[in-house]
Protein backbone atom coordinates (compact mmCIF):
# COMPACT_ATOMS: atom_id res chain seq x y z
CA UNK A 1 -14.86 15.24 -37.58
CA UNK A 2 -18.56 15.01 -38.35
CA UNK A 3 -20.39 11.72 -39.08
CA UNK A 4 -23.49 10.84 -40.83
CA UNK A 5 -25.95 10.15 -38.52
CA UNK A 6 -29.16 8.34 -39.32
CA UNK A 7 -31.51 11.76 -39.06
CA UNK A 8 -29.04 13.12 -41.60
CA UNK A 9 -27.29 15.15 -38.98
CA UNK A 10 -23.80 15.40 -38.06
CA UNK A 11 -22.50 13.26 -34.82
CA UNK A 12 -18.86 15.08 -33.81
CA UNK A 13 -16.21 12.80 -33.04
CA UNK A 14 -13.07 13.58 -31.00
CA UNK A 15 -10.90 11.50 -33.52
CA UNK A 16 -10.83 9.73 -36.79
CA UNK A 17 -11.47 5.91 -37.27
CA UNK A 18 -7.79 6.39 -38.58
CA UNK A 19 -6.58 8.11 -35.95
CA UNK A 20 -7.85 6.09 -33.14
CA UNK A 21 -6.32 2.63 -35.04
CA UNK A 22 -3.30 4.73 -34.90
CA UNK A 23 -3.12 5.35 -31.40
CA UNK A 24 -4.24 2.14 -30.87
CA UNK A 25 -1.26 0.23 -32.61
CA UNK A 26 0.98 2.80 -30.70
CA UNK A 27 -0.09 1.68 -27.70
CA UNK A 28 0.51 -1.54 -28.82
CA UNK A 29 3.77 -0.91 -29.93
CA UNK A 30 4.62 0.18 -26.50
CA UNK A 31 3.59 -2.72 -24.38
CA UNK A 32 5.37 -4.88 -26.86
CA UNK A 33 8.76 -2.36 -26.50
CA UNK A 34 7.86 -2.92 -22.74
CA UNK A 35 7.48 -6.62 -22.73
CA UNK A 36 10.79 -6.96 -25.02
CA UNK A 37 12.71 -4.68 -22.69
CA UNK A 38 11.53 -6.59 -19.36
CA UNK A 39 13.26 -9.80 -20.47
CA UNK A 40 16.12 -8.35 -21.63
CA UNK A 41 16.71 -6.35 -17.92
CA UNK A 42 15.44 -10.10 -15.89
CA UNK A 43 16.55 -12.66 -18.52
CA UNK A 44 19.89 -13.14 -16.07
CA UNK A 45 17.83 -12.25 -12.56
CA UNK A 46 17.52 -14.67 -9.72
CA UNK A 47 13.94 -14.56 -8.30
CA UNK A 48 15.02 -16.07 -5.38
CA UNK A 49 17.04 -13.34 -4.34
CA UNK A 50 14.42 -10.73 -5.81
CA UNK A 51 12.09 -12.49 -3.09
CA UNK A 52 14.44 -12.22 -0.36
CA UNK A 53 15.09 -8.84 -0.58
CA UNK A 54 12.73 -7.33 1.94
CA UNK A 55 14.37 -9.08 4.73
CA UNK A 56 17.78 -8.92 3.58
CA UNK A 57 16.76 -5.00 3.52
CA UNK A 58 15.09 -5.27 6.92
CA UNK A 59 18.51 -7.65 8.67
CA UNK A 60 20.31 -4.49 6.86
CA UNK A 61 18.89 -1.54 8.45
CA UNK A 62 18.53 -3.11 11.57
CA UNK A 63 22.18 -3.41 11.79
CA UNK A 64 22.72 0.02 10.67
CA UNK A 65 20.47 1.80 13.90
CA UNK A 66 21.85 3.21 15.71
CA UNK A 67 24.57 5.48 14.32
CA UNK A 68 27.76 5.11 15.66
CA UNK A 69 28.33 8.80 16.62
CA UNK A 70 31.54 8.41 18.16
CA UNK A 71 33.01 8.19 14.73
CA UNK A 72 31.90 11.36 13.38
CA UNK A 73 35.29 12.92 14.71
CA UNK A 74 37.29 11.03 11.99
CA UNK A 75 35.08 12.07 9.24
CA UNK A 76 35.31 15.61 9.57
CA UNK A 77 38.30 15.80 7.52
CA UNK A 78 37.16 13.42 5.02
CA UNK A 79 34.11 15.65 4.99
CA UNK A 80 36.60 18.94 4.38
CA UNK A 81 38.34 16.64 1.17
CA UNK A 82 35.27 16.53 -0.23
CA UNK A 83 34.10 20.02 0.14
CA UNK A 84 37.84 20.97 -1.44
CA UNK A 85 37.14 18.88 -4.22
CA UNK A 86 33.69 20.15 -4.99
CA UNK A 87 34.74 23.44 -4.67
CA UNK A 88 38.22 23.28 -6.71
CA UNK A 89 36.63 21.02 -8.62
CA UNK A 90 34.12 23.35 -9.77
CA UNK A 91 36.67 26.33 -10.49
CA UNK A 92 38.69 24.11 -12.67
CA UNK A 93 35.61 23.08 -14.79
CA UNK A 94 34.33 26.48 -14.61
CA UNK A 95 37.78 28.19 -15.87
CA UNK A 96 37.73 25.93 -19.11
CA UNK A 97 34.46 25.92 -19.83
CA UNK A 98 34.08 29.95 -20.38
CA UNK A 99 36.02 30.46 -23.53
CA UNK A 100 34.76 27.20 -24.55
CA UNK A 101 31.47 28.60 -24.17
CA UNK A 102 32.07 32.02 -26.47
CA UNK A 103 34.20 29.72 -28.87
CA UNK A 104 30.77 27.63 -29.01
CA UNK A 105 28.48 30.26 -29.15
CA UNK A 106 27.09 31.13 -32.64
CA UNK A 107 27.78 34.81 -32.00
CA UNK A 108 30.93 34.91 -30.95
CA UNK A 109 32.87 31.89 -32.14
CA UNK A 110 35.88 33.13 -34.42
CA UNK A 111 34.77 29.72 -36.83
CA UNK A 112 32.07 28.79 -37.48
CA UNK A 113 33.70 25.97 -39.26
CA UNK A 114 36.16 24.94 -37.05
CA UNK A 115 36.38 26.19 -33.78
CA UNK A 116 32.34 25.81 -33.18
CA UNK A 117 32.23 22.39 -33.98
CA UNK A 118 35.67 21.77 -31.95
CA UNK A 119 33.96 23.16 -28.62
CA UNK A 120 30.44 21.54 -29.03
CA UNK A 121 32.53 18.51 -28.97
CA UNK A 122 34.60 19.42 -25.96
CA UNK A 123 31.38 20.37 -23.92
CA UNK A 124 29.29 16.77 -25.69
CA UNK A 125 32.34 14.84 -24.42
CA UNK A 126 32.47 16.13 -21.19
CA UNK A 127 28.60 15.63 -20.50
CA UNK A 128 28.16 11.75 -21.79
CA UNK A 129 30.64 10.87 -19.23
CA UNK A 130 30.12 10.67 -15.26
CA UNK A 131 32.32 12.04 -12.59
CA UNK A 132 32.80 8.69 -10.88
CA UNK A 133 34.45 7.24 -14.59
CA UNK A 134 36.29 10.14 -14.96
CA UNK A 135 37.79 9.45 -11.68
CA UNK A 136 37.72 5.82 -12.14
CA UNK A 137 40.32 7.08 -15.12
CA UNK A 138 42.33 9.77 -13.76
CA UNK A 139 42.87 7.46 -10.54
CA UNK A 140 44.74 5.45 -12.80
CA UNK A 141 46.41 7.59 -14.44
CA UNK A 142 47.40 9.98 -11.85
CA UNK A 143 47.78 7.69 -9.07
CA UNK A 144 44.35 8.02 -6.35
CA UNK A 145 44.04 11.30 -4.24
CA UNK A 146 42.35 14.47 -3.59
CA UNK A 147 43.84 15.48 -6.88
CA UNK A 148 41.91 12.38 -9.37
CA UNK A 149 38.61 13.78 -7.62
CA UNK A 150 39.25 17.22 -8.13
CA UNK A 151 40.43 17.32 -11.62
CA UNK A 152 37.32 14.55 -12.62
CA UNK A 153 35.14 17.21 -11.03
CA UNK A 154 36.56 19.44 -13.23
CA UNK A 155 36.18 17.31 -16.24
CA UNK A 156 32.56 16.74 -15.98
CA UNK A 157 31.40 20.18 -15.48
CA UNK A 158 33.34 21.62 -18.32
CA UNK A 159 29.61 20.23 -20.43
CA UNK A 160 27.57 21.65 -17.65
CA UNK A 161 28.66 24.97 -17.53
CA UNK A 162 29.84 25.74 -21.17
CA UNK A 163 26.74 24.34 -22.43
CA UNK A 164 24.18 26.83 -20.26
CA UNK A 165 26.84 29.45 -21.09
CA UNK A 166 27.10 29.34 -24.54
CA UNK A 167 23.17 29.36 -24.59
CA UNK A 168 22.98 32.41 -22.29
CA UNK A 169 25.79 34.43 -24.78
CA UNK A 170 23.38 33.28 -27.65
CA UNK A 171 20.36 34.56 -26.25
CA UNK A 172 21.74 37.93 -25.62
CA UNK A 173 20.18 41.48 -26.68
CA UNK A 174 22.37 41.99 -30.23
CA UNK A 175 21.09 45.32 -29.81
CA UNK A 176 24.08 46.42 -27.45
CA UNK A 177 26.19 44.76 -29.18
CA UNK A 178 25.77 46.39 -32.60
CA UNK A 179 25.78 49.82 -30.70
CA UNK A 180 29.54 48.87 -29.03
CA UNK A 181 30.66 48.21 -31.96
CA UNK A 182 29.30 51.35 -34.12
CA UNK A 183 31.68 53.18 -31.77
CA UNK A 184 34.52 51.06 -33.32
CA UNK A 185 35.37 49.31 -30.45
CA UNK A 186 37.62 45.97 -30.95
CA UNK A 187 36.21 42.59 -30.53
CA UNK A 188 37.39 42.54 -26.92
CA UNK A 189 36.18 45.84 -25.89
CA UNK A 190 32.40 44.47 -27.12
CA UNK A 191 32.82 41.40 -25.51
CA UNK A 192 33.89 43.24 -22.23
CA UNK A 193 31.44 46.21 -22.61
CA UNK A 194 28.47 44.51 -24.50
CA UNK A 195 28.45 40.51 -23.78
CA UNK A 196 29.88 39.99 -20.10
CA UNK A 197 27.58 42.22 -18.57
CA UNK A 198 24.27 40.74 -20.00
CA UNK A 199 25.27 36.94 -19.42
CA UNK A 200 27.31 37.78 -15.75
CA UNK A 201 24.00 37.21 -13.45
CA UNK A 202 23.78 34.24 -15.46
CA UNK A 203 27.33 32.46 -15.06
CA UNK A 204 27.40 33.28 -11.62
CA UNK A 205 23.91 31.25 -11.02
CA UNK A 206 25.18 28.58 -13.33
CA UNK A 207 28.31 28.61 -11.08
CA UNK A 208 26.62 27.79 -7.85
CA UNK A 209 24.63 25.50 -9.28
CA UNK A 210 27.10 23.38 -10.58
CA UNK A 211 28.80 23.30 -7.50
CA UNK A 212 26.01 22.65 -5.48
CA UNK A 213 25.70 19.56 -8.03
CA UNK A 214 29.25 18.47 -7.07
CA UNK A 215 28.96 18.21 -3.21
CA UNK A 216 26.73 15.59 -3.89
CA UNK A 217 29.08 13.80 -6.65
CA UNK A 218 32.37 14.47 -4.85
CA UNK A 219 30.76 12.04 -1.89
CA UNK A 220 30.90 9.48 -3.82
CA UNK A 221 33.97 9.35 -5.73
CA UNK A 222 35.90 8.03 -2.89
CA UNK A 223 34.44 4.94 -3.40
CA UNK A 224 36.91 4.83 -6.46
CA UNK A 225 39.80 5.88 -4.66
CA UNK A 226 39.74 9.73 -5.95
CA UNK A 227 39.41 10.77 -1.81
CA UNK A 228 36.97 12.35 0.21
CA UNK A 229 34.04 11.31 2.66
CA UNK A 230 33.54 8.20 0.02
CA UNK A 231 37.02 6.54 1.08
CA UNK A 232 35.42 6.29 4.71
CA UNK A 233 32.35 4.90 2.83
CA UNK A 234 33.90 2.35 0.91
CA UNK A 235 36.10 1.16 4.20
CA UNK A 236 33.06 0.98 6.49
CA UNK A 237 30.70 -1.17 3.91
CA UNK A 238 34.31 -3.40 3.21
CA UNK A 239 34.52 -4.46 6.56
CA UNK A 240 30.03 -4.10 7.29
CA UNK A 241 30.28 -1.75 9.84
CA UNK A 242 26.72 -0.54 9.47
CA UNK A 243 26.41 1.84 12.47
CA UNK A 244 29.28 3.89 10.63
CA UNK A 245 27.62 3.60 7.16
CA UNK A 246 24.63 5.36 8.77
CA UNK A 247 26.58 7.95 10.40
CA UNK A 248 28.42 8.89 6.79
CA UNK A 249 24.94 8.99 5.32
CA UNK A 250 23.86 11.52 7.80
CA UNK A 251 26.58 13.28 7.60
CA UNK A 252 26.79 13.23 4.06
CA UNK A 253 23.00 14.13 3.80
CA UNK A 254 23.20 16.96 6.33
CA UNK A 255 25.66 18.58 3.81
CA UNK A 256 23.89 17.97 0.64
CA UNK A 257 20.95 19.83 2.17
CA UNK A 258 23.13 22.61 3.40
CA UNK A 259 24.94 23.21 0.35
CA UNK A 260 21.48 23.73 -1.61
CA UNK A 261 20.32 25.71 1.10
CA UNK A 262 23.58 27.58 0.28
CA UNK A 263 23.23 27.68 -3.13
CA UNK A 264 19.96 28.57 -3.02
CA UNK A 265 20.45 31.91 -1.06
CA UNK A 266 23.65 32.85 -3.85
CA UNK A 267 21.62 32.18 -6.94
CA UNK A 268 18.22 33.92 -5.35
CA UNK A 269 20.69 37.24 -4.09
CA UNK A 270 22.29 37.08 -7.67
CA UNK A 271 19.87 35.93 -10.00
């Protein structure tokens, strides 16, 4: 804004005096946010420990070189669990979440006064919790297994996949639509003729991307008892045998990288 200046011309400034006392109290604001928050998160830590950490760290990873490769041979089936459960897992979750998708979408829903809401809260629930509590759960309900893993796999990417689905029916070309249906086709026919082949490239990249996604949380869930690579984890660090804890973190690395590589190639080919 332009300022008086004492030759009675105009000095431009990049702000007002209000606006930069604005931004200054909201900078203030934040370090005091920040200050408030850091004693809350260390108001119960021991600095003593804090302190020791880089040579606990360093005792640690000295233990853990090298890898004991002689036990890779009884984590290849482990390994194959967890690729079952990523996999099935991902089917499952993929297989509920498509007509909660169209029920959610604002195009296609039947209601939007009842079934909408109903299926935004199906895929809101199954996003605000994690894999590893839904198999903390289902492990005691269903007893621990392949099948806790597998069906909390399931659970969790219900939200993934509905939500990116329901988006991708909403963002279709109504164009099509309204000429399937000028024919006098049924509401099926211009969902199979009209909908499902604009949004098909679509699911199938959201597909492989959520499974990609739950390689990497399937390795873990072991450690809850819901099977896989992460029951070999949990059994190694229980009794410290470090040289196999680096060996499953190879391993498990090696196949996170694969998998995107994988998953990668499929959405690139498809998308």
């Amino acid at each position: 804004m332009p300022v008086p200046a004492g030759a009675g011309r105009p000095v431009w400034q990049h702000r007002s005096t209000r606006a930069r006392l604005a931004g200054w109290f909201g900078w203030l604001m934040f370090v005091a946010l920040f200050v408030l928050c850091w004693q809350v998160m260390t108001k119960d830590t021991i600095w003593s420990f804090v302190l020791d950490a880089p040579q606990q760290a360093a005792d640690i990873g000295s233990r853990m070189v090298p890898p004991r490769w002689s036990y890779l041979d009884r984590l290849w089936w482990p390994l194959w669990d967890t690729l079952n459960i990523a996999t099935l897992g991902t089917l499952l979750g993929t297989v509920i979440a498509v007509p909660v998708a169209f029920l959610a979408a604002g195009n296609t829903t039947p209601s939007r006064l009842a079934l909408r809401p109903l299926a935004l809260l199906v895929i809101a629930s199954s996003r605000s919790i994690n894999s590893l509590i839904w198999a903390l759960l289902l492990v005691t309900i269903i007893g621990p297994g392949v099948l806790a893993g597998i069906v909390a796999i399931g659970f969790r990417s219900i939200g993934f996949v509905g939500k990116l689905l329901y988006e991708a029916i909403e963002e279709i070309d109504a164009g099509a639509v309204e000429a399937i249906e000028a024919t006098g086709a049924s509401r099926w026919q211009v969902i199979d003729y009209a909908i499902v082949p604009q949004i098909l490239p679509a699911f199938a990249g959201i597909a492989v991307f959520r499974w990609d996604i739950n390689v990497r949380e399937a390795t873990v869930l072991g450690l809850v008892g819901a099977g896989g690579i992460g029951l070999q984890l949990q059994a190694s660090l229980n009794v410290l045998a470090w040289p196999q804890v680096t060996m499953i973190f190879l391993l498990i690395l090696a196949t996170v990288v694969l998998s995107e590589l994988i998953s990668a190639k499929v959405r690139h080919a498809i998308i």
